[in-house]
Protein backbone atom coordinates (compact mmCIF):
# COMPACT_ATOMS: atom_id res chain seq x y z
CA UNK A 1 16.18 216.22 -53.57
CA UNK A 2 18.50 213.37 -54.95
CA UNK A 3 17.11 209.85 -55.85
CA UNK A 4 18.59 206.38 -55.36
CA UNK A 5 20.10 204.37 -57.72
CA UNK A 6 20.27 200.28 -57.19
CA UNK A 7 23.22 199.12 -55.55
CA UNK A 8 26.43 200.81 -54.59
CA UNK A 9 28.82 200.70 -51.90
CA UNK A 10 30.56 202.97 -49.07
CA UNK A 11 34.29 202.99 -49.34
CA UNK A 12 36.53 205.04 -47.74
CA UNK A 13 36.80 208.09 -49.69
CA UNK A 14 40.54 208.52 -48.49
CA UNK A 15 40.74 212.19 -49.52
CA UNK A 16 42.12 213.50 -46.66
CA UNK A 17 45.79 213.77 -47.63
CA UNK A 18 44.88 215.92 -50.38
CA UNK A 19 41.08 217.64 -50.36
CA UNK A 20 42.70 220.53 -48.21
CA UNK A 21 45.71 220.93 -50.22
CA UNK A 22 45.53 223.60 -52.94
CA UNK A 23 46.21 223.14 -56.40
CA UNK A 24 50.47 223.56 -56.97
CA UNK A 25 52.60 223.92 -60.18
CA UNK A 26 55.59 221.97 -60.77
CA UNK A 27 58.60 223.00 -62.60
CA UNK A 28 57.99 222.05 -66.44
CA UNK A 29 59.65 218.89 -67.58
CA UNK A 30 62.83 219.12 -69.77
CA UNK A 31 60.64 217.49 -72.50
CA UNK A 32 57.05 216.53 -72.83
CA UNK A 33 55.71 212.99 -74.52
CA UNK A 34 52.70 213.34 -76.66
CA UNK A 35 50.92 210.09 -77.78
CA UNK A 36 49.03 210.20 -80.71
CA UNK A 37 46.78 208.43 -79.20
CA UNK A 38 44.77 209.71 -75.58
CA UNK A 39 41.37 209.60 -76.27
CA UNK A 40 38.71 207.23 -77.26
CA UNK A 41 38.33 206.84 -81.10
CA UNK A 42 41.01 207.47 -84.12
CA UNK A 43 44.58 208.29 -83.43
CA UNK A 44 45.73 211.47 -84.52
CA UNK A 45 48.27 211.67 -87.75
CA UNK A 46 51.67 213.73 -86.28
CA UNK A 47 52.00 216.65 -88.06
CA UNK A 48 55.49 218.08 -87.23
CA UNK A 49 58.99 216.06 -87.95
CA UNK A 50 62.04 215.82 -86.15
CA UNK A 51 63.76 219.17 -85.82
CA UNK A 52 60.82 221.50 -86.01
CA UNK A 53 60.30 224.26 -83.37
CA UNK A 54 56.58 224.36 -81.95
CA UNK A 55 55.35 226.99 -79.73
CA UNK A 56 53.18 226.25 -76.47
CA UNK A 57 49.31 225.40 -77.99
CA UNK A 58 50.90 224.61 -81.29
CA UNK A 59 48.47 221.62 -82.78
CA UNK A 60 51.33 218.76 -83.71
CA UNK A 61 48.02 216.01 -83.74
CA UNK A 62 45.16 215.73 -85.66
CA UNK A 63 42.76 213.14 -87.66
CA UNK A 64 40.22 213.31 -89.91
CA UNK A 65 37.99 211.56 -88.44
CA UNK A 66 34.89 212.90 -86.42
CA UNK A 67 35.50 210.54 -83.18
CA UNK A 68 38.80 211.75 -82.52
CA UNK A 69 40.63 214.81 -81.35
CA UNK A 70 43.51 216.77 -82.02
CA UNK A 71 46.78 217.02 -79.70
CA UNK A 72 48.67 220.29 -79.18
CA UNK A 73 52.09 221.06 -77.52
CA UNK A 74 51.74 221.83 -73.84
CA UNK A 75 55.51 223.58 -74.25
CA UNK A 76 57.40 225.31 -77.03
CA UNK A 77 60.57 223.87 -78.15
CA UNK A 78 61.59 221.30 -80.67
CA UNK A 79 60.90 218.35 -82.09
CA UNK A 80 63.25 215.71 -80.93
CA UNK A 81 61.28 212.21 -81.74
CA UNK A 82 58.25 211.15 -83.17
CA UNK A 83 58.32 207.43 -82.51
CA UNK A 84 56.77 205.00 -80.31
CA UNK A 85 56.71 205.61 -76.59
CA UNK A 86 55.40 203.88 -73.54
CA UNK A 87 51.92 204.87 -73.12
CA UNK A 88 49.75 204.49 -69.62
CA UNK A 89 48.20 201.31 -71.02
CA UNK A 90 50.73 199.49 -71.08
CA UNK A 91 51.82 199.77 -74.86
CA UNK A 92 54.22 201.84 -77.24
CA UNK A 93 52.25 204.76 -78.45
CA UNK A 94 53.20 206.84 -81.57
CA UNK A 95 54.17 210.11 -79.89
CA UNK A 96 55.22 213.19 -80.93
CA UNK A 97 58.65 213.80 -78.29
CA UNK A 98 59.16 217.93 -77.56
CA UNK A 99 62.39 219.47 -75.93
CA UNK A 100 61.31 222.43 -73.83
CA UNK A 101 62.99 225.80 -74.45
CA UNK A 102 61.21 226.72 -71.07
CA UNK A 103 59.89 230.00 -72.75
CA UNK A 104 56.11 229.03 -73.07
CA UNK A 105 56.00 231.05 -76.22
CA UNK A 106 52.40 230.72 -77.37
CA UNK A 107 51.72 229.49 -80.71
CA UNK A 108 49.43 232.54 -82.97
CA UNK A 109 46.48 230.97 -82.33
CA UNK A 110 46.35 231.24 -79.02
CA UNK A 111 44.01 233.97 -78.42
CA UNK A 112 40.75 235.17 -76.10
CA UNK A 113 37.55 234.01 -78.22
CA UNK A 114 35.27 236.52 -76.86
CA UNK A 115 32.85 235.03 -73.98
CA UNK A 116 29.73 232.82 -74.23
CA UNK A 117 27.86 235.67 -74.95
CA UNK A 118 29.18 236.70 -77.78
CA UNK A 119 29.61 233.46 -79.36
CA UNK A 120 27.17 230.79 -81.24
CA UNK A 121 26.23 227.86 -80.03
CA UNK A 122 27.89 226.64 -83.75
CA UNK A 123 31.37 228.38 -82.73
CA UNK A 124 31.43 226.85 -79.52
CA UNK A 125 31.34 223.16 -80.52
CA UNK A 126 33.87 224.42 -83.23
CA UNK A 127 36.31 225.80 -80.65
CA UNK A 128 35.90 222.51 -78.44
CA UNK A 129 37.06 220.21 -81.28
CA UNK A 130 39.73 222.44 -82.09
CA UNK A 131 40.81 222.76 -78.46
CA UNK A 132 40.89 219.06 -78.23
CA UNK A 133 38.61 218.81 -75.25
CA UNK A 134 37.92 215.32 -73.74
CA UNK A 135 36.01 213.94 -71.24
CA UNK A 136 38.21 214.28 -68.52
CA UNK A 137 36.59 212.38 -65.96
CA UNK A 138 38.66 209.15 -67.09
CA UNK A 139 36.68 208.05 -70.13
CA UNK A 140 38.14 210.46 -72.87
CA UNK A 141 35.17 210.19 -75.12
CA UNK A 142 36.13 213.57 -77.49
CA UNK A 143 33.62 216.33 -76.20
CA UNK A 144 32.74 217.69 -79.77
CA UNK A 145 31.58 213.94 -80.67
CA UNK A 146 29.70 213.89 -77.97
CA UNK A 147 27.74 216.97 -78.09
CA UNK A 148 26.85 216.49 -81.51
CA UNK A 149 25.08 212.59 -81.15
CA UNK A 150 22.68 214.35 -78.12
CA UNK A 151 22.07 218.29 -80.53
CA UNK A 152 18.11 218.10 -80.70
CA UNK A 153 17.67 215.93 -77.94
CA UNK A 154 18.89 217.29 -75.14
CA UNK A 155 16.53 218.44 -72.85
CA UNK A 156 18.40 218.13 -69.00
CA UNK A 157 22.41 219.51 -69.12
CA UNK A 158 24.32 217.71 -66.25
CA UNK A 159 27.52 218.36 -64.36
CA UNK A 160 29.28 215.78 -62.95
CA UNK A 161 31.28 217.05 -59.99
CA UNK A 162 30.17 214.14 -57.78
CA UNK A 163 34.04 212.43 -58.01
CA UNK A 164 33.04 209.59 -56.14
CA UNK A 165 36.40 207.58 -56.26
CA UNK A 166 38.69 207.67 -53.02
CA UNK A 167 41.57 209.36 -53.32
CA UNK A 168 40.88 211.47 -56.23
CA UNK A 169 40.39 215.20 -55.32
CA UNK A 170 41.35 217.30 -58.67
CA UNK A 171 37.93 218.24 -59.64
CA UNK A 172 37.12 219.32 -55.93
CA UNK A 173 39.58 221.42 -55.81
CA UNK A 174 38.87 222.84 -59.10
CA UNK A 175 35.12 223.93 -57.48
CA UNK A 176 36.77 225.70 -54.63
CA UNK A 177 39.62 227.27 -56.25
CA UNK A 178 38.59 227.91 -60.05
CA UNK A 179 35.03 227.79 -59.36
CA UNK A 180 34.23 230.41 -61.97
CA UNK A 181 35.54 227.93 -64.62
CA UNK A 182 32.91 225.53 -63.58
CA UNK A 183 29.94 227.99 -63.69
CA UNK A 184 31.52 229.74 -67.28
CA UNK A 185 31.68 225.93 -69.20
CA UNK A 186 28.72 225.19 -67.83
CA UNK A 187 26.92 228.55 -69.44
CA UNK A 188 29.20 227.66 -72.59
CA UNK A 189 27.47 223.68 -72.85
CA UNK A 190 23.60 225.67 -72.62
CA UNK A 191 24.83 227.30 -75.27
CA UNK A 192 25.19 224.92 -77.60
CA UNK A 193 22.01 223.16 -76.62
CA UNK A 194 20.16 225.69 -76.32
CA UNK A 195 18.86 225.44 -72.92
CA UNK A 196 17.86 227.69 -70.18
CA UNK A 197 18.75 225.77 -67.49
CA UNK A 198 21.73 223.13 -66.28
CA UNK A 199 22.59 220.98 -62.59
CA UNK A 200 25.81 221.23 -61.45
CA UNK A 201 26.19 217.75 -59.14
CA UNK A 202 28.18 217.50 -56.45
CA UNK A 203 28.23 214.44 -53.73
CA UNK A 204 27.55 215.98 -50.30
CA UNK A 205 30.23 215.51 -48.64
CA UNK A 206 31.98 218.18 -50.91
CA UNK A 207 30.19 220.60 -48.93
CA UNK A 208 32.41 223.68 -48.96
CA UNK A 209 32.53 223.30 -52.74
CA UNK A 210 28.08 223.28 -52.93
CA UNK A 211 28.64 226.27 -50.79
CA UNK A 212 31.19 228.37 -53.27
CA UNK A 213 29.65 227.18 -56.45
CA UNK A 214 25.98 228.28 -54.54
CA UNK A 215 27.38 231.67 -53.31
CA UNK A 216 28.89 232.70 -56.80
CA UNK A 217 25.64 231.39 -58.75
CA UNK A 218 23.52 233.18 -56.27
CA UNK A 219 19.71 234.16 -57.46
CA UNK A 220 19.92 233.54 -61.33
CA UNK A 221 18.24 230.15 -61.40
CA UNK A 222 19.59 229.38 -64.23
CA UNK A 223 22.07 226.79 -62.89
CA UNK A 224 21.31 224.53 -60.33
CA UNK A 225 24.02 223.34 -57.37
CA UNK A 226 22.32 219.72 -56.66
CA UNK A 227 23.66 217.77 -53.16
CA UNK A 228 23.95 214.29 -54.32
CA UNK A 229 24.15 211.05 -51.46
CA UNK A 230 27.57 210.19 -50.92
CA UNK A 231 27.83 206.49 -52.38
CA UNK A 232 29.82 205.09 -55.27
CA UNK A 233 29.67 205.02 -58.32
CA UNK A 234 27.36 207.99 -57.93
CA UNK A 235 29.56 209.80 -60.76
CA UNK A 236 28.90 206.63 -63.29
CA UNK A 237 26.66 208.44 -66.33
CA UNK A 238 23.92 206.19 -66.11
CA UNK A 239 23.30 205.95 -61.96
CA UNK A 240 24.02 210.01 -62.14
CA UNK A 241 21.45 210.77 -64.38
CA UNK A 242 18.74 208.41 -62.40
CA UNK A 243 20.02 210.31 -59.72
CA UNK A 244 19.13 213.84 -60.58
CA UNK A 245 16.37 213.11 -63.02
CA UNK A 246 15.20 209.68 -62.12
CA UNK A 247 15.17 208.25 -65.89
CA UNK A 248 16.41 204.68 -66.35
CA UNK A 249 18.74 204.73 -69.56
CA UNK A 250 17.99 201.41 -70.94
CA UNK A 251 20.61 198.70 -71.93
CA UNK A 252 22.59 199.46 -74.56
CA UNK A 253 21.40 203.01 -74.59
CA UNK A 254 23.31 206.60 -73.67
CA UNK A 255 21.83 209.59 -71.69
CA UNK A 256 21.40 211.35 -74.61
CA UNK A 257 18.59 208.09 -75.74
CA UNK A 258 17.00 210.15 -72.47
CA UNK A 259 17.09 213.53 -72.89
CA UNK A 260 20.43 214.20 -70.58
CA UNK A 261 24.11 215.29 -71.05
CA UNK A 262 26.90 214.95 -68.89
CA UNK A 263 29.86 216.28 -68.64
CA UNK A 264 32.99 216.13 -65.48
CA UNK A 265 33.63 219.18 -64.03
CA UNK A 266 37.35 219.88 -65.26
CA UNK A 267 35.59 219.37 -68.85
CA UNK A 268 33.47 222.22 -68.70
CA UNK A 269 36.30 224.31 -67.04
CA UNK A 270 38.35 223.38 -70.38
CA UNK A 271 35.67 224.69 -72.48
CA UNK A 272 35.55 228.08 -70.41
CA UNK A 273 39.54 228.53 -70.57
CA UNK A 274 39.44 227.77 -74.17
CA UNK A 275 36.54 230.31 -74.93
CA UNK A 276 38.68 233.32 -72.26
CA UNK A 277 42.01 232.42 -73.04
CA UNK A 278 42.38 230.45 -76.55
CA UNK A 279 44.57 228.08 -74.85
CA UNK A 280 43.58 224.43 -76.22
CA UNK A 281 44.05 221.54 -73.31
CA UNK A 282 47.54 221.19 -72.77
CA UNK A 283 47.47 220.70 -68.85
CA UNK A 284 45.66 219.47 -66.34
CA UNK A 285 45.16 219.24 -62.53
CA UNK A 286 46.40 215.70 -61.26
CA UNK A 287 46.28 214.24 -57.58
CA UNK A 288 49.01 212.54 -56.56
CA UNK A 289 48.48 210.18 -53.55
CA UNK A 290 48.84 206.79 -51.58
CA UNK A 291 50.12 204.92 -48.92
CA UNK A 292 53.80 205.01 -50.68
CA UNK A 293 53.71 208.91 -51.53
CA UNK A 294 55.52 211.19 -49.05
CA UNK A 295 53.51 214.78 -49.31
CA UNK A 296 50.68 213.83 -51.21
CA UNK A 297 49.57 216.66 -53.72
CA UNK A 298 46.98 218.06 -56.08
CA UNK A 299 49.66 218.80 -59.08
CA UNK A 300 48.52 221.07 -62.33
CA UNK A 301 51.03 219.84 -64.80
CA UNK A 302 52.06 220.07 -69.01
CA UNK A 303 50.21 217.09 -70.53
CA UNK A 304 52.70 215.07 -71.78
CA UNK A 305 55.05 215.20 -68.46
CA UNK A 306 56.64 212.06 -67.35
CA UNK A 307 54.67 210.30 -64.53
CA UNK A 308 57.94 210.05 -62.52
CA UNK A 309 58.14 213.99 -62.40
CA UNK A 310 55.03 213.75 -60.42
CA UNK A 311 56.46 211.17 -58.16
CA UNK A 312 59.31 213.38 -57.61
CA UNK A 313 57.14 216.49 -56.91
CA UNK A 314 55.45 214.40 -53.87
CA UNK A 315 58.43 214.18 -52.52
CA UNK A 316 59.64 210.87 -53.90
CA UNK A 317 58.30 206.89 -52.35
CA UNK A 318 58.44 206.75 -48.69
CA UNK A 319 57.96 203.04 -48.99
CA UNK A 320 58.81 200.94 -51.58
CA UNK A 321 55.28 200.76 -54.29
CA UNK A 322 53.32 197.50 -54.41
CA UNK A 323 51.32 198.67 -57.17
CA UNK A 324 51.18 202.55 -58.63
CA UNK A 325 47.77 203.29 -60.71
CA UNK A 326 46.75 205.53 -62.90
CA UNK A 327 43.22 206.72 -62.02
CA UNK A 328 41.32 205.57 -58.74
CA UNK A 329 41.65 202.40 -57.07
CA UNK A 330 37.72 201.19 -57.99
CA UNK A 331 38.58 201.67 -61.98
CA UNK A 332 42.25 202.85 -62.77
CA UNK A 333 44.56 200.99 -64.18
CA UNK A 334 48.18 199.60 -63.01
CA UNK A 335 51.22 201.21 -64.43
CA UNK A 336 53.88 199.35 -65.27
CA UNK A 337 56.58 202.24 -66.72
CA UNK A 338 56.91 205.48 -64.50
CA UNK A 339 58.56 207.14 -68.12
CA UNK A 340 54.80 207.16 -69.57
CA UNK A 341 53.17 210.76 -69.42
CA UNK A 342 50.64 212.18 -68.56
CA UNK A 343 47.86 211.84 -70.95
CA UNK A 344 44.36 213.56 -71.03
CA UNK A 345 43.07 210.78 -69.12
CA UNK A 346 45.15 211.44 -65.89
CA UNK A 347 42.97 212.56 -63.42
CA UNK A 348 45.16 210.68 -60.55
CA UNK A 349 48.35 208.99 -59.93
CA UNK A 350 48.29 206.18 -56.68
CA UNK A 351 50.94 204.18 -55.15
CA UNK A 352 50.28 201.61 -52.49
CA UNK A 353 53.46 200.46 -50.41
CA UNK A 354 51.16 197.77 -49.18
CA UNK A 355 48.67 194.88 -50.27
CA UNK A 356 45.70 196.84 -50.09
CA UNK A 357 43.98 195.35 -53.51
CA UNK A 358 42.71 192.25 -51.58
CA UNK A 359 43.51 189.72 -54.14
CA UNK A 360 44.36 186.07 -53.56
CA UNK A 361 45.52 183.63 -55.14
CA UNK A 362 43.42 180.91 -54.71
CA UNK A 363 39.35 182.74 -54.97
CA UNK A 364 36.50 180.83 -54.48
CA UNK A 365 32.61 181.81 -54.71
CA UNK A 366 30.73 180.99 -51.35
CA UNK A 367 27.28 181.71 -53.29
CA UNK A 368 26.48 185.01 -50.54
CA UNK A 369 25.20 187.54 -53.11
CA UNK A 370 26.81 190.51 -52.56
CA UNK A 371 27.83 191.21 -55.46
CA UNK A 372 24.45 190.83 -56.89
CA UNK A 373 23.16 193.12 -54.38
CA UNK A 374 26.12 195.96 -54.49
CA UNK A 375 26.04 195.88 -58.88
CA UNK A 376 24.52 199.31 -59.92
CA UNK A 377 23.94 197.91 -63.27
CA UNK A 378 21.76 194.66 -61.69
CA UNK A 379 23.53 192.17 -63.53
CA UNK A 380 24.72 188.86 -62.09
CA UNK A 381 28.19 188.99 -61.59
CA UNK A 382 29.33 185.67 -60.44
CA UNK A 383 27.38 183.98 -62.88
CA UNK A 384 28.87 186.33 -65.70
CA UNK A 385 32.39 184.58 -63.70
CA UNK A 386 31.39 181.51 -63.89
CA UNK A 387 30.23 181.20 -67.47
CA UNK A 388 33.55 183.20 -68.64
CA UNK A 389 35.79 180.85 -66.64
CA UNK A 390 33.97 178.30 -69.00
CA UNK A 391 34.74 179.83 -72.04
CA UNK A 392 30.98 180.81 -72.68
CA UNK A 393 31.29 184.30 -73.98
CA UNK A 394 27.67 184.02 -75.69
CA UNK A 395 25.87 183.05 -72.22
CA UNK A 396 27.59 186.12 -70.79
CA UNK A 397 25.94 188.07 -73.40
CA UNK A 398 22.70 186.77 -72.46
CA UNK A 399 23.11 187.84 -68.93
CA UNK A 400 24.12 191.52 -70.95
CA UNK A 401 27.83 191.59 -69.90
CA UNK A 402 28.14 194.91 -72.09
CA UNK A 403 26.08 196.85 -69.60
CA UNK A 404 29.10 196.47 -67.09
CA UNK A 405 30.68 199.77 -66.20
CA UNK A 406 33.56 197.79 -64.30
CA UNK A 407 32.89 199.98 -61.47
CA UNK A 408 34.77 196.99 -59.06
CA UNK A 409 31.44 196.96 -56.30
CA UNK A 410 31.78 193.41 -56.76
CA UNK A 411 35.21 192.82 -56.81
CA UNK A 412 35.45 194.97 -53.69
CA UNK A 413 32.92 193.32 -51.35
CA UNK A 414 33.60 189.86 -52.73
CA UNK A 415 34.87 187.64 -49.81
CA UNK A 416 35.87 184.70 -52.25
CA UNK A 417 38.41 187.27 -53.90
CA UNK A 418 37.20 186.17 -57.13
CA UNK A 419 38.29 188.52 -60.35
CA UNK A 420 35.03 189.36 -61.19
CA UNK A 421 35.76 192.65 -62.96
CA UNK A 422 38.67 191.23 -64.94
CA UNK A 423 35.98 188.35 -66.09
CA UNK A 424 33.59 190.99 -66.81
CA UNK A 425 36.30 192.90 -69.36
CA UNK A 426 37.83 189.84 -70.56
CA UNK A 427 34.02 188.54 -71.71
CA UNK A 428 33.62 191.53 -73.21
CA UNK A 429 36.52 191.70 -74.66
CA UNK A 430 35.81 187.95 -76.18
CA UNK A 431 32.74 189.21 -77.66
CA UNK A 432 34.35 191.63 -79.18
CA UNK A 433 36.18 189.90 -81.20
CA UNK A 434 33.59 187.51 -81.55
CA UNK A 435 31.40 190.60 -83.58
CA UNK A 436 34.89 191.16 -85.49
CA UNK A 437 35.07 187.88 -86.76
CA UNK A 438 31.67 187.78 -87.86
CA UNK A 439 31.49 191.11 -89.61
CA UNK A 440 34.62 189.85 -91.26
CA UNK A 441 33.23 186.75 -92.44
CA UNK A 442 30.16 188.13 -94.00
């Protein structure tokens, strides 16, 4: 049985338009934009020029550095830029710019690695750095990375399917249709941990996905399908893990500090296709969706696409956007150039024709609490405002800021309007520099 976690809220999960919609293909774009750049850690170093052909898998990214991870061609063709590019953040990105030939002619190493089996627990964290596996819930954190900082410590494998954001349906639609994927990166994770048993967590009201990820595990026992309470941020690391295991990870601290891993579902589906098929991640399954979308879609596309191609695919704007964001609407972040890509981190693509953010421009506090009472994390969010709208970064540490996941609970039952998350980042983001300065200075 599931646990509680502190806090929370009950949005409307919105997933109608697309949770019954199978995943479609798209024609491939006529060229794909790579940013050096789409996970968290070190940018990758290009390593092809202008004029060079690349096949489909081809690695044209890497770094030597451990916290980063390499970026391969999700097309073959050639070379036609490597320059600086508008990236989903809002910046110019050093990308690598491909021309597709529109033969998907697979680069040599592309080739089946055997099966979990018949693989070591050593080769397996070797093939997920080299595939370039991400977390690809949203936060990008490279996979390999991550593995390694929890090896010895590990004692509880988790699989977050709970994809508690409205809108989003890409990784419930991976359980019904490529559930297989699931169960295989799953097996593939116990591997490398060297553990017997795993949960696979899914919020309940994904129930035809608990049932096909139940029916194909069966008797084994090895992997268990766990109904979580629908309530977000049930996927958030830290309220998951209390969740299923009811440990507290501390401030400051990681599951790992706890004995627990997690990992999104579409991640451990990466590590099975790159194990069965060689291929490294070069696409992805992205839902398109919103009040300004025409036939909203669950879209598996190149990495690298333009976002407008997406747009397109849908069907076009029906309405004129307010606001398109990439992610969901609790955590994503606005877009402000429809020429970005795609990037590892797309999980979702949302455009609003209307005002449906609930801003205003004048906010003010009316001391009720809720935010207090929704915040997962138990902080004190409108005293974390209040101090940053001060220009007190260090009393915002005190009332530990950092432990913020910006889920937006209080932002979204806040009936002063106030920017609480955007305080909440820009503290942090003052302390940051704050630490910077410091370390600088002695």
């Amino acid at each position: 049985m599931a646990l509680f976690f502190r806090g929370g809220i009950h949005p409307n999960d919105m997933k109608k338009a697309t949770a019954h919609k199978p995943i479609e293909r798209i024609p491939p774009p006529v060229q794909v934009i790579l940013p050096m750049s789409m996970h968290i850690g070190a940018p990758c170093k290009p390593l092809v020029a202008v004029g060079d052909e690349v096949l489909l898998g081809q690695k044209v990214g890497d770094s030597d550095e451990h916290l980063s991870a390499p970026v391969h061609s999700s097309v073959s063709g050639k070379v036609t830029a490597v320059e600086p590019r508008p990236h989903p953040n809002g910046s110019d990105v050093l990308s690598v710019v491909i021309e597709n030939d529109f033969n998907d002619t697979p680069h040599e190493s592309v080739r089946p690695f055997g099966s979990v089996g018949s693989l070591s627990g050593e080769a397996i964290l070797h093939l997920i750095r080299t595939s370039g596996i991400v977390g690809l819930g949203g936060a990008t954190f490279p996979t390999h990375a991550k593995i390694s900082s929890g090896l010895g410590s590990v004692e509880t494998l988790i699989i977050n399917c709970a994809e508690c954001e409205p809108y989003i349906t890409s990784d419930h639609r991976i359980m019904l249709e490529h559930p297989e994927e699931v169960i295989g990166g799953t097996h593939a994770l116990m591997k490398v941990f060297g553990l017997t048993r795993a949960v696979i967590a899914v919020e309940a009201n994904k129930y035809n996905a608990i049932e096909k990820l139940r029916s194909l595990i069966g008797r084994s026992g090895d992997i268990e399908v766990r109904a979580l309470h629908t309530i977000y941020p049930q996927g958030a690391e830290k309220q998951l893990v209390r969740t299923v295991t009811g440990k507290e990870i501390p401030p400051g601290k990681f599951p790992a500090d706890v004995g627990c891993a997690v990992y999104n579902t579409d991640t451990a589906a990466a590590v099975h296709r790159a194990i069965t098929t060689g291929m490294p991640l070069v696409r992805r399954i992205v839902t398109v969706s919103g009040s300004a979308v025409s036939n909203p879609k669950n879209l598996y596309i190149p990495i690298g696409t333009p976002l407008e191609n997406l747009i397109e695919a849908t069907g076009g704007f029906k309405e004129e956007p307010k606001k398109v964001i990439m992610g969901g609407p609790m955590m994503g972040v606005a877009l402000h150039n429809l020429q970005a890509p795609v990037i590892k981190a797309t999980n979702a693509v949302l455009s609003f024709a209307r005002d449906e953010d609930k801003t205003s421009r004048h906010p003010v506090c009316i001391r009720c609490g809720k935010c207090v009472g929704v915040c997962p994390m138990k902080l004190l969010p409108l005293y974390i405002y209040m101090y940053q709208q001060k220009e007190q970064p260090d009393e915002c540490e005190k009332l530990n800021v950092s432990d913020c996941i910006e889920c937006g609970c209080c932002s979204y039952v806040c009936p002063g309007r106030l920017y609480l998350v955007q305080s909440m980042r820009t503290a942090k983001a003052q302390l940051k520099k704050i630490g910077e300065v410091k370390k600088h200075v002695d």
